[in-house]
PDB file of N, CA and C in Angstrom:
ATOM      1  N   UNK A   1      -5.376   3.666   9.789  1.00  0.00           N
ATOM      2  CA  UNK A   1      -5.126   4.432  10.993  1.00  0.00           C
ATOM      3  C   UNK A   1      -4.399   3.602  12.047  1.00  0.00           C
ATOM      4  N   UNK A   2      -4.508   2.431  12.101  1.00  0.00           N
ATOM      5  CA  UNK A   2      -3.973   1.434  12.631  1.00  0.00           C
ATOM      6  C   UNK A   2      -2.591   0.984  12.313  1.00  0.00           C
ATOM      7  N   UNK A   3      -2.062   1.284  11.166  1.00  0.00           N
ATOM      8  CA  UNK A   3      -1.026   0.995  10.965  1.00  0.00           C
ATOM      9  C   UNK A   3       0.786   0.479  11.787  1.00  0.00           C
ATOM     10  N   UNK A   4       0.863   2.175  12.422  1.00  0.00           N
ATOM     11  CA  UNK A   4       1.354   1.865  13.135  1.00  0.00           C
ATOM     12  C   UNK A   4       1.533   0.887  14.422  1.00  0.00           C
ATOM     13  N   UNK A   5       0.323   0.936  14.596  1.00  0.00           N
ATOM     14  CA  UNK A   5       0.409  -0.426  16.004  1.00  0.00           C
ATOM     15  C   UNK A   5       0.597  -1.647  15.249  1.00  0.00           C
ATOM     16  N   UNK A   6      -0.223  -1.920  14.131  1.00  0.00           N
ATOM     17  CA  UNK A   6      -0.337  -3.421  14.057  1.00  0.00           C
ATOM     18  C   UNK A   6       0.394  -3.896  13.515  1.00  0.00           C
ATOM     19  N   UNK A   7       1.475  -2.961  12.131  1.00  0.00           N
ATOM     20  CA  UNK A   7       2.655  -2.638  11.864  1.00  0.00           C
ATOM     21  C   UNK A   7       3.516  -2.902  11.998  1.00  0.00           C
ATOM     22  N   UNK A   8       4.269  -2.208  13.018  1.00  0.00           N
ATOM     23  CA  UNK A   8       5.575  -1.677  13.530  1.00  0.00           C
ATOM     24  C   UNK A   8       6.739  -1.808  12.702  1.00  0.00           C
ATOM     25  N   UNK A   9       7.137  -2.164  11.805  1.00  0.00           N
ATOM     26  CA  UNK A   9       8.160  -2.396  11.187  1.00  0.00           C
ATOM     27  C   UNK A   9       8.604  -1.986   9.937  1.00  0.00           C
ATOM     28  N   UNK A  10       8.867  -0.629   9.743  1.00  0.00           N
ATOM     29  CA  UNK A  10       9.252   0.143   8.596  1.00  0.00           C
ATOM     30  C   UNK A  10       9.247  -0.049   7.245  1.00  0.00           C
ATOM     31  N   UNK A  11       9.963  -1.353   7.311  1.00  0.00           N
ATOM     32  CA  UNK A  11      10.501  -1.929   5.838  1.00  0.00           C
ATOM     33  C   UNK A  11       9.662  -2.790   5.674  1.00  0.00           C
ATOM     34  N   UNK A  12       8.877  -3.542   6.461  1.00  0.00           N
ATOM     35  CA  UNK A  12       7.647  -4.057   6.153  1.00  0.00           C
ATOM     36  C   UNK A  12       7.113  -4.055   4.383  1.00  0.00           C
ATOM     37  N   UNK A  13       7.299  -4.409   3.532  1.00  0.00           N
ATOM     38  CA  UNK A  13       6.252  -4.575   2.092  1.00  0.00           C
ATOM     39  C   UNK A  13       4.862  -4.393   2.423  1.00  0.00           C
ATOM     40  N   UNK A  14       4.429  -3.221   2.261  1.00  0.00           N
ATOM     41  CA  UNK A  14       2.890  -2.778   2.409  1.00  0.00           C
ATOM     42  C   UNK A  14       2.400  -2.438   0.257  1.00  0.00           C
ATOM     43  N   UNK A  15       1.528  -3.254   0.183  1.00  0.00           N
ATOM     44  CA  UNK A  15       1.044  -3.077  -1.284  1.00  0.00           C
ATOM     45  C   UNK A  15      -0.540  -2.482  -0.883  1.00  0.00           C
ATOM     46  N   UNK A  16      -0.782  -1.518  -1.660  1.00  0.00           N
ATOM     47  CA  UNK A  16      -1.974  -0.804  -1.324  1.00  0.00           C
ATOM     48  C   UNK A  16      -2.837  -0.694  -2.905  1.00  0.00           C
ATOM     49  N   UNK A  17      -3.996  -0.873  -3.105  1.00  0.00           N
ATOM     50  CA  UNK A  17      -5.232  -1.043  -3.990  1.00  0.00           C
ATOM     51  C   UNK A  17      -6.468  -0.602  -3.862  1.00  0.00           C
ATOM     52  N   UNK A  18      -7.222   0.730  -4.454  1.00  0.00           N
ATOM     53  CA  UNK A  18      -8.344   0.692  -4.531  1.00  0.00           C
ATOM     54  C   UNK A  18      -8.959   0.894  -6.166  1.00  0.00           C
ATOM     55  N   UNK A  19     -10.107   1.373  -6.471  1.00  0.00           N
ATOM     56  CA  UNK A  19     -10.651   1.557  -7.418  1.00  0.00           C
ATOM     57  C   UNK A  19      -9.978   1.996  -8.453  1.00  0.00           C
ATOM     58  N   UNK A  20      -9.647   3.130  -8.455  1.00  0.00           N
ATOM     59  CA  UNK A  20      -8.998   4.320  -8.426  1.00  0.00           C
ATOM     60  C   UNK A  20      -7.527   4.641  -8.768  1.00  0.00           C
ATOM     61  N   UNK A  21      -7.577   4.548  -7.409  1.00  0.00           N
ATOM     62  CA  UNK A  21      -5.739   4.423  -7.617  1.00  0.00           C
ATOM     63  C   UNK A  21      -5.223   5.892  -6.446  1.00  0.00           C
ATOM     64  N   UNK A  22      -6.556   6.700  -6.483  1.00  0.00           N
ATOM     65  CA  UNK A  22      -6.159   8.499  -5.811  1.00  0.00           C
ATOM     66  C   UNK A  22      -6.505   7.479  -4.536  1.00  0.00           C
ATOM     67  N   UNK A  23      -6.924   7.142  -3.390  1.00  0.00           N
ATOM     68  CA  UNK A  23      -6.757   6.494  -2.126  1.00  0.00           C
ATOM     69  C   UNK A  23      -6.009   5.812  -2.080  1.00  0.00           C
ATOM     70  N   UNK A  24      -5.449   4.773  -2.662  1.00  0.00           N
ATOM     71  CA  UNK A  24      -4.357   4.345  -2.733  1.00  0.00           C
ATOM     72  C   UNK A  24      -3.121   5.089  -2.509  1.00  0.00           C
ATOM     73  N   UNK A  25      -2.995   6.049  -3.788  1.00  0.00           N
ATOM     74  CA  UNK A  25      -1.653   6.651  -3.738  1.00  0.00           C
ATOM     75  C   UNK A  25      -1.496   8.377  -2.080  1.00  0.00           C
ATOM     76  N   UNK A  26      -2.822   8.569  -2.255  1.00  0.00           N
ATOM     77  CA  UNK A  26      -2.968   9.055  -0.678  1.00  0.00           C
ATOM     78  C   UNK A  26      -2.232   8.057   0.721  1.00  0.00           C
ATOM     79  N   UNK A  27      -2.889   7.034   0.260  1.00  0.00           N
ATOM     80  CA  UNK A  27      -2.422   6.258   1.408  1.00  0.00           C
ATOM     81  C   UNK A  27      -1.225   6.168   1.308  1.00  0.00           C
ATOM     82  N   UNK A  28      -0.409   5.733   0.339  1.00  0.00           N
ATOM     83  CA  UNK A  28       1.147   5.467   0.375  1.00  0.00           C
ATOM     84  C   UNK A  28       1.922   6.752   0.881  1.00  0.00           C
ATOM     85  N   UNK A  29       1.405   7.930   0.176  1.00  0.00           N
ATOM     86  CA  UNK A  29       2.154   8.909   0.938  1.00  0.00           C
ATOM     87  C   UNK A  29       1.774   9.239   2.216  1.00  0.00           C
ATOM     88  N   UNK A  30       0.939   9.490   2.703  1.00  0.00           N
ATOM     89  CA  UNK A  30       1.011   9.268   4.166  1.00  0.00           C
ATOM     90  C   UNK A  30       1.938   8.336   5.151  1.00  0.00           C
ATOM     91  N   UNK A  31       1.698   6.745   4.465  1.00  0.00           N
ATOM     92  CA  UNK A  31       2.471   5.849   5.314  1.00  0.00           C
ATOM     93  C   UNK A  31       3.946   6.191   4.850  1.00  0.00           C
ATOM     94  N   UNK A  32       4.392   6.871   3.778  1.00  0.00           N
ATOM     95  CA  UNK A  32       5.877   6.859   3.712  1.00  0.00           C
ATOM     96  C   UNK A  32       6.646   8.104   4.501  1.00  0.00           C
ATOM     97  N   UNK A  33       5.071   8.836   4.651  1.00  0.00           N
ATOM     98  CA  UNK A  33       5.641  10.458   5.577  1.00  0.00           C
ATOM     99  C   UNK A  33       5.861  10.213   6.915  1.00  0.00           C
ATOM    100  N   UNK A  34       5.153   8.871   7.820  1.00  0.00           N
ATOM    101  CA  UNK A  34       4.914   8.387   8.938  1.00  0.00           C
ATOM    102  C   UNK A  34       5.991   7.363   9.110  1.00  0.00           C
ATOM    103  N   UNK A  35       7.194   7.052   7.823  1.00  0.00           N
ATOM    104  CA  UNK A  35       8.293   6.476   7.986  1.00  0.00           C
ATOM    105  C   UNK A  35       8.298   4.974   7.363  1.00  0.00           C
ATOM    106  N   UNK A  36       7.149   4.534   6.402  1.00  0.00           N
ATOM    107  CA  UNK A  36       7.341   3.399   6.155  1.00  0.00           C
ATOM    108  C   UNK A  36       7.829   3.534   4.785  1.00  0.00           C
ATOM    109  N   UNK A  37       8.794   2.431   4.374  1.00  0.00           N
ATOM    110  CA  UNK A  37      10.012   2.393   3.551  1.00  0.00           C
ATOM    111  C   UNK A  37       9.499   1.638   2.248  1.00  0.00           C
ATOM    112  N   UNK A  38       8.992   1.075   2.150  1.00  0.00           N
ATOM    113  CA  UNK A  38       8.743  -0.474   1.350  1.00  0.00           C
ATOM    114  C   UNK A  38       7.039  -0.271   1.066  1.00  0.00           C
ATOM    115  N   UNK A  39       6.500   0.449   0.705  1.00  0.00           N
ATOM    116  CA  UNK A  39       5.225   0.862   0.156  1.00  0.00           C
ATOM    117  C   UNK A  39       4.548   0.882  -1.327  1.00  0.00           C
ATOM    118  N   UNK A  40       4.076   0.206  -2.072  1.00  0.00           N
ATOM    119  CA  UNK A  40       3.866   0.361  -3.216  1.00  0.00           C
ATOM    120  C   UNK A  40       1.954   0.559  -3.310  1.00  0.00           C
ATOM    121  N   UNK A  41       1.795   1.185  -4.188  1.00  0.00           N
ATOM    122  CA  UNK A  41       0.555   1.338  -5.045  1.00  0.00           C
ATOM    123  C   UNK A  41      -0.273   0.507  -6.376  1.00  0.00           C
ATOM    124  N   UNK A  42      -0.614  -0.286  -6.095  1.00  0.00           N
ATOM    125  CA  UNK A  42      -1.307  -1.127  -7.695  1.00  0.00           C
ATOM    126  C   UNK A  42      -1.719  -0.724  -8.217  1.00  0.00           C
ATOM    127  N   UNK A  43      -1.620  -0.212  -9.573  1.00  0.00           N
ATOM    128  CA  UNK A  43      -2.293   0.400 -10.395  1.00  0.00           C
ATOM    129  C   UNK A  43      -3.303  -0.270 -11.582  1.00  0.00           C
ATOM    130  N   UNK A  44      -3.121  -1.397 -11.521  1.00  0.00           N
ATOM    131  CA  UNK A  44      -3.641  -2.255 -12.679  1.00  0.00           C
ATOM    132  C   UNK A  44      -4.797  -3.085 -11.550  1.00  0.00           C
ATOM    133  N   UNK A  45      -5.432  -3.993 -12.648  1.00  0.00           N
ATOM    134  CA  UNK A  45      -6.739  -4.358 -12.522  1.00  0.00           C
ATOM    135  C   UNK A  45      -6.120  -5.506 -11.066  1.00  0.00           C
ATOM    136  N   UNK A  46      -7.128  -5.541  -9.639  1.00  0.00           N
ATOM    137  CA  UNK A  46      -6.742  -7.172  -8.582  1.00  0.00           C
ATOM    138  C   UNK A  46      -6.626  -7.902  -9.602  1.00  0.00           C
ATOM    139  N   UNK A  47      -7.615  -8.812 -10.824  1.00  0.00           N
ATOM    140  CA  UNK A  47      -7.817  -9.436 -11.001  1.00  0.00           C
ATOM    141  C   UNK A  47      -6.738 -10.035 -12.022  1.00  0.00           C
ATOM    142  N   UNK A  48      -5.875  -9.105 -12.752  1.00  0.00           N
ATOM    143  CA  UNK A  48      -4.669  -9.198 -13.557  1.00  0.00           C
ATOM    144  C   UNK A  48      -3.720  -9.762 -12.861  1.00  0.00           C
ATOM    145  N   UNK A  49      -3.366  -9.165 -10.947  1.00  0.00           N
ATOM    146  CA  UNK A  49      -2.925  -9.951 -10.301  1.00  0.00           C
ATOM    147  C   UNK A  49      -3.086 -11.654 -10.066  1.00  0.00           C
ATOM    148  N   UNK A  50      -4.484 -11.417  -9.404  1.00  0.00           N
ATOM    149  CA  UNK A  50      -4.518 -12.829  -9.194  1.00  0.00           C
ATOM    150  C   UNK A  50      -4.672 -14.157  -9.566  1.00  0.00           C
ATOM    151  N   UNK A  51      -4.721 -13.892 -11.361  1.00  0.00           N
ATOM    152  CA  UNK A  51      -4.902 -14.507 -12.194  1.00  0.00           C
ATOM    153  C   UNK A  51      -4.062 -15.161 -12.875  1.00  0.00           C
ATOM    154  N   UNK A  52      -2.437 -14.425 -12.409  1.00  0.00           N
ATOM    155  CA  UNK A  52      -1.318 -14.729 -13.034  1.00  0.00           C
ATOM    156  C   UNK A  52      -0.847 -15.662 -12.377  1.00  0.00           C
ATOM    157  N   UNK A  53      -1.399 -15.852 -10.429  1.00  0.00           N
ATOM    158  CA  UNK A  53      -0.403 -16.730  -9.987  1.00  0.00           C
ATOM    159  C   UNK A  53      -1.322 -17.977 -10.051  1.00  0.00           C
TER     160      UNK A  53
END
């Protein structure tokens, strides 16, 4: 909900993650309807992430 303020910057890289994946991908469309450009959704396991780097 905060987004915008703390935000501000469109093109900003926003990566979004929950359980699931349906709050996540809620969230992205919202923030891309509210104008943000650079939004992605994770669909695979955090831990596949953070394991690689």
């Amino acid at each position: 909900m905060k987004m915008l303020q703390l935000y501000p910057d469109e093109n900003l890289a926003i990566f979004i993650h929950c359980a699931t994946g349906a709050r996540a991908t809620f969230s992205a469309e919202q923030l891309k309807r509210v104008g943000y450009k650079n939004v992605w959704v994770i669909t695979c396991m955090l831990d596949d992430i953070c394991c690689a780097f």
